[in-house]
C-alpha atoms as a PDB file:
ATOM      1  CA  UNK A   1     -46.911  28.214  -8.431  1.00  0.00           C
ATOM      2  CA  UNK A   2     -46.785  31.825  -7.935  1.00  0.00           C
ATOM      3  CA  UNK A   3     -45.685  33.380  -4.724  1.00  0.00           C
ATOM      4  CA  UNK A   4     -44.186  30.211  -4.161  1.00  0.00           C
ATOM      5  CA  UNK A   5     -39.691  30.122  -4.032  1.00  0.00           C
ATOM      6  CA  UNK A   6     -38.589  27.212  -5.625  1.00  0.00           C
ATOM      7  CA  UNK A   7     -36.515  25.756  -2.967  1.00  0.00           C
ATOM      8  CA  UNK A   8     -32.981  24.405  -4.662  1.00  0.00           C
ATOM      9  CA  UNK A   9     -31.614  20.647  -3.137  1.00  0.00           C
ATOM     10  CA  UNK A  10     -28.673  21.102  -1.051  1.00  0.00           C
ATOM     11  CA  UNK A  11     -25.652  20.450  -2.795  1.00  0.00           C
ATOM     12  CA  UNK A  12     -24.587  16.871  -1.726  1.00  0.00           C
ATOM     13  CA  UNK A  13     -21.713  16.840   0.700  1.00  0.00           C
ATOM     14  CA  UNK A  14     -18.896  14.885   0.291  1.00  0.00           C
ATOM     15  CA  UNK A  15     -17.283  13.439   3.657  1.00  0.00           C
ATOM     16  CA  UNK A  16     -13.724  14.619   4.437  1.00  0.00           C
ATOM     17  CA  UNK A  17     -11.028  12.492   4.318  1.00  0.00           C
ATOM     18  CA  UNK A  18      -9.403  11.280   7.250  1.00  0.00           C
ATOM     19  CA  UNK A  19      -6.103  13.131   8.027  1.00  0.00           C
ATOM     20  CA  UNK A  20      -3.299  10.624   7.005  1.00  0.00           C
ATOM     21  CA  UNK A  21      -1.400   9.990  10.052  1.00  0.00           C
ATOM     22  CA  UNK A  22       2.679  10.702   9.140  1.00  0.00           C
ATOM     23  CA  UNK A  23       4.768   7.929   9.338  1.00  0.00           C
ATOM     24  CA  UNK A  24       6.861   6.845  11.651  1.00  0.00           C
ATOM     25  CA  UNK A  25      10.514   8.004  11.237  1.00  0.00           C
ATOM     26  CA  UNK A  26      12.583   4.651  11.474  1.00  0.00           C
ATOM     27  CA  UNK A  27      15.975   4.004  10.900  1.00  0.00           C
ATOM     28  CA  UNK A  28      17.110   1.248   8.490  1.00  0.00           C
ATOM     29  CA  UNK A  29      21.422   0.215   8.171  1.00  0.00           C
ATOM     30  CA  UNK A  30      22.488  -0.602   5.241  1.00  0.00           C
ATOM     31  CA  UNK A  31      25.939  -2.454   5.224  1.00  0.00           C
ATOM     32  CA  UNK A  32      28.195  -2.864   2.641  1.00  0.00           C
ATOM     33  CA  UNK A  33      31.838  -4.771   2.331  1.00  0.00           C
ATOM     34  CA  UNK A  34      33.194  -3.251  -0.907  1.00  0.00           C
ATOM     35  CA  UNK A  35      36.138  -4.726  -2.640  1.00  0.00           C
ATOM     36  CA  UNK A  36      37.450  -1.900  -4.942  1.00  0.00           C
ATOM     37  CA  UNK A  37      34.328   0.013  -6.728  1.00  0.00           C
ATOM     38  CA  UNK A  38      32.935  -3.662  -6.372  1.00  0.00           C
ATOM     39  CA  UNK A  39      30.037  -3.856  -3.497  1.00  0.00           C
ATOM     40  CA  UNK A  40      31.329  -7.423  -2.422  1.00  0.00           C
ATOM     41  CA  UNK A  41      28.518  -7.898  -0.114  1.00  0.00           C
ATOM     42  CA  UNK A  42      25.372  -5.745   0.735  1.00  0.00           C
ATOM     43  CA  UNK A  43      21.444  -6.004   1.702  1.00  0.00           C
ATOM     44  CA  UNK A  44      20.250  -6.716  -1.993  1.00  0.00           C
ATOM     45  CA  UNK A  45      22.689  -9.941  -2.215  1.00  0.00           C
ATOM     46  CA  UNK A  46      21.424 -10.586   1.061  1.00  0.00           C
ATOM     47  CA  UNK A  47      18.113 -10.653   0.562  1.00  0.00           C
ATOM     48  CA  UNK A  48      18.544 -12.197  -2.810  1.00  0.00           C
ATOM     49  CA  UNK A  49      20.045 -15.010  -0.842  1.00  0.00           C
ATOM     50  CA  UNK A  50      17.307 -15.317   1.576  1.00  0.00           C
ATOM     51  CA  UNK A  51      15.360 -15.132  -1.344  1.00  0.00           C
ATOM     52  CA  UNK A  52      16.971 -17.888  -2.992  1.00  0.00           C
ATOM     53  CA  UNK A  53      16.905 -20.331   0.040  1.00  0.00           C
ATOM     54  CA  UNK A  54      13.200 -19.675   0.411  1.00  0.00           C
ATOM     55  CA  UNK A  55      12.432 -20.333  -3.005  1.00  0.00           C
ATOM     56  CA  UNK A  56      14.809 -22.892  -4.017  1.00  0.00           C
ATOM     57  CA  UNK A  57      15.478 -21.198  -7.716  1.00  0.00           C
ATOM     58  CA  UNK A  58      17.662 -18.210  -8.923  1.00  0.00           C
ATOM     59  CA  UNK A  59      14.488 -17.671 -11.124  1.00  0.00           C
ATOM     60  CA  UNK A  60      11.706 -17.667  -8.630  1.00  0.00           C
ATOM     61  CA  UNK A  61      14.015 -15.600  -5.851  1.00  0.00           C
ATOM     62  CA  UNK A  62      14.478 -13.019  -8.818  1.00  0.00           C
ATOM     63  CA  UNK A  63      10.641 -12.732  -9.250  1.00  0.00           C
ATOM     64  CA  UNK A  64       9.963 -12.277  -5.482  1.00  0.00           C
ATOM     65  CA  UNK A  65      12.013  -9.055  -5.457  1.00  0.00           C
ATOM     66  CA  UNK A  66      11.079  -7.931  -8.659  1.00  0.00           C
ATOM     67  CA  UNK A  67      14.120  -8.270 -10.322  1.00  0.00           C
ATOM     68  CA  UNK A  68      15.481 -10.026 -13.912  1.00  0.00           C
ATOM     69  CA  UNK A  69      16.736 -13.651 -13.403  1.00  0.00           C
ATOM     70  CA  UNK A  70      19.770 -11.819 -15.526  1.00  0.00           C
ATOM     71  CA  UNK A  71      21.044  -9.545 -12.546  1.00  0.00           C
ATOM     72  CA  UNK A  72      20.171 -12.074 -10.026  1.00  0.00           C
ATOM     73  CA  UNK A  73      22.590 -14.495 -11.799  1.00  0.00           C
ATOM     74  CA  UNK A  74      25.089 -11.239 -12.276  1.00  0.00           C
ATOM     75  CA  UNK A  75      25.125 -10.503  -8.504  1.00  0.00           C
ATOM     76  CA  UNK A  76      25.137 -14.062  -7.434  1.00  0.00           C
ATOM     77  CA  UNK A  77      28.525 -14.779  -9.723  1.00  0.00           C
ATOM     78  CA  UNK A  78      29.921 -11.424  -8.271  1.00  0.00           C
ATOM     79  CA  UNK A  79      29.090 -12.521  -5.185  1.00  0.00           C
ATOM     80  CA  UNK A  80      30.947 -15.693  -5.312  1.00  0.00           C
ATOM     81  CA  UNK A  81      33.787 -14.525  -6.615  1.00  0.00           C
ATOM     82  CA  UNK A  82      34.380 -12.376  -3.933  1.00  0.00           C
ATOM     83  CA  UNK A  83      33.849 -14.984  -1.476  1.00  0.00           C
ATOM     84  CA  UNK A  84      36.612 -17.659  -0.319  1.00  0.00           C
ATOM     85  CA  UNK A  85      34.048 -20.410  -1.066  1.00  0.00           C
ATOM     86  CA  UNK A  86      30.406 -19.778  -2.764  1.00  0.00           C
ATOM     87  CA  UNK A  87      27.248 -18.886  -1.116  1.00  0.00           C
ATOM     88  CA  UNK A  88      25.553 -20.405  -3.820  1.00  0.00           C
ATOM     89  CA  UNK A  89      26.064 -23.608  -5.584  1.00  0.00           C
ATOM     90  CA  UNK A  90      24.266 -24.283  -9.359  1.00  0.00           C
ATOM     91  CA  UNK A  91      24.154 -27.204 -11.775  1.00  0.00           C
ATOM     92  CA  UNK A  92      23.515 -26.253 -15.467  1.00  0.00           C
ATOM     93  CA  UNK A  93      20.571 -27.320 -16.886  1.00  0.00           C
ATOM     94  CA  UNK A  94      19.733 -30.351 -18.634  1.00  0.00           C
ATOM     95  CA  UNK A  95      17.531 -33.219 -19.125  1.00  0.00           C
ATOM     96  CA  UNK A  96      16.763 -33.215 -15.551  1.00  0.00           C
ATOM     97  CA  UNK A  97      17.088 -29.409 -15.145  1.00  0.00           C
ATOM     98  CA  UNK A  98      19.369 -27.167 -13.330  1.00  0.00           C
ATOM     99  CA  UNK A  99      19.151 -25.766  -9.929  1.00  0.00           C
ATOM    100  CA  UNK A 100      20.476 -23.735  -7.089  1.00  0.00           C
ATOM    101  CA  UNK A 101      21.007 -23.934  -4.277  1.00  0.00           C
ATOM    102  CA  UNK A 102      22.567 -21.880  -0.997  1.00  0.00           C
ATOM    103  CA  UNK A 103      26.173 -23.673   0.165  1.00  0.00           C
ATOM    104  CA  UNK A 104      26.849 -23.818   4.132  1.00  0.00           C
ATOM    105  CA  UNK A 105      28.953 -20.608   3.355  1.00  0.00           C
ATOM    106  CA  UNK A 106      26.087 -18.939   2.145  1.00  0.00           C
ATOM    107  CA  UNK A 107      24.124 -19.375   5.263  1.00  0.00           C
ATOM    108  CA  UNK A 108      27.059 -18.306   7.721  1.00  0.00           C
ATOM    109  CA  UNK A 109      27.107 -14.884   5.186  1.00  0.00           C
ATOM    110  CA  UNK A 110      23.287 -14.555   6.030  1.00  0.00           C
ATOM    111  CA  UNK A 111      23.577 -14.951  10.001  1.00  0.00           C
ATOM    112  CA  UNK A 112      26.577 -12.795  10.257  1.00  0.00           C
ATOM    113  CA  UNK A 113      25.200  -9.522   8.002  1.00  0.00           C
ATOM    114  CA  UNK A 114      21.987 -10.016  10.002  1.00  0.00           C
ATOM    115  CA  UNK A 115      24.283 -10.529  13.246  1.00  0.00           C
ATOM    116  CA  UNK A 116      26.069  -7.606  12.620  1.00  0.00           C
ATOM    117  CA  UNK A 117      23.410  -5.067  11.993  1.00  0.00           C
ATOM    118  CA  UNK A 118      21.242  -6.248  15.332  1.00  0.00           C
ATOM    119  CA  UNK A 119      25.320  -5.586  16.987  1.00  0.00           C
ATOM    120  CA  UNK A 120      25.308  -1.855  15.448  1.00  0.00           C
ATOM    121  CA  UNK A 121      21.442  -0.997  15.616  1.00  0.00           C
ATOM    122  CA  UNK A 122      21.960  -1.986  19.617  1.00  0.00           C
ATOM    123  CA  UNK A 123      25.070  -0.363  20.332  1.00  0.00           C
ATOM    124  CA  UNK A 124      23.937   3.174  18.653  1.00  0.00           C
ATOM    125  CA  UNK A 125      20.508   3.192  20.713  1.00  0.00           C
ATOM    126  CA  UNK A 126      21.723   6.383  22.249  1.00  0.00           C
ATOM    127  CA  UNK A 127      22.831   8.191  18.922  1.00  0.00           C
ATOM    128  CA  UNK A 128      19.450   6.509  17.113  1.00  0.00           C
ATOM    129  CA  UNK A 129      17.533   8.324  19.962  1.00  0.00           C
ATOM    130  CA  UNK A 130      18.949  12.002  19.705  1.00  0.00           C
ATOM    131  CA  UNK A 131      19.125  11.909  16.101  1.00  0.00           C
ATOM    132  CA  UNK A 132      14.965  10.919  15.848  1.00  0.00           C
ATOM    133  CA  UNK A 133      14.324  13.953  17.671  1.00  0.00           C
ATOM    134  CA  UNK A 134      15.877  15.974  15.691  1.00  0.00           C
ATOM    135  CA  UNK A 135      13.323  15.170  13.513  1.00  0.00           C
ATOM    136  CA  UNK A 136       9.539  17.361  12.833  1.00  0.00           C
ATOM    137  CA  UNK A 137       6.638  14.410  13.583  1.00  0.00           C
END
C-alpha cells in the first residue's frame, strides 16, 4: 500500500431542518364580568360549561381541560352563586349516583358570552387590522 493515500469516507451529512414557518399572529378576547375581586363569569367557566354539557359529568368535563374535579366544582358553585338562577344543576350522590347537569340558564350564559365576543371581534375589524401590522411577521 505504499504510494497509495488512504482516502478518508466523507463525513455523513445530516439534512437541514426545514425553517419553522412563524405563526400566525391572531387575536383571542377574553371577557370577564367581575363582581368585586370575584371573576363572576369568564372563558374558563365557559368552557368548563361547554365542557360539562358535552360530557355530561363535573368529573369527566374537569379531565377534558386538564383540571381537578375540586376547582371545577369550586368555579361551578362560584359561578352559581353569582348567577340569578344556576347554570348548573347537581344531585348528590347515592345509590344511584349523582350527576350534573347544565340548567336552561346555563345555556343562555353560553350563547350570550359566545354572542358577545363574535359582536366585539366584528365591530373592532378596523382596530384588529392596524394593530396586526404593527406587528414583525
Amino acid at each position: 500500500m505504499r504510494g497509495m493515500v488512504a482516502r478518508s469516507t466523507p463525513p455523513l451529512v445530516k439534512p437541514k431542518p426545514a425553517p419553522k414557518l412563524a405563526p400566525k399572529p391572531s387575536l383571542k378576547l377574553r371577557m370577564r364580568v367581575t363582581v368585586g375581586d370575584i371573576i363572576a363569569i369568564g372563558p374558563g367557566k365557559i368552557a368548563l360549561l361547554q365542557a360539562l354539557d358535552e360530557t355530561g359529568s363535573i368529573t369527566a368535563a374537569a379531565k377534558s381541560l386538564d383540571m381537578s374535579y375540586r376547582r371545577a366544582w369550586l368555579l361551578i358553585d362560584e359561578l352559581n352563586r353569582a348567577l340569578k338562577t344556576p347554570a348548573v344543576a347537581t344531585a348528590a350522590g347515592g345509590a344511584k349516583g349523582g350527576g350534573s347537569a347544565l340548567t336552561d340558564s346555563g345555556r343562555a350564559l353560553i350563547t350570550l358570552y359566545r354572542q358577545i365576543e363574535d359582536t366585539a371581534l366584528q365591530a373592532a375589524k378596523p382596530e384588529i387590522r392596524q394593530l396586526m401590522k404593527l406587528l414583525a411577521t
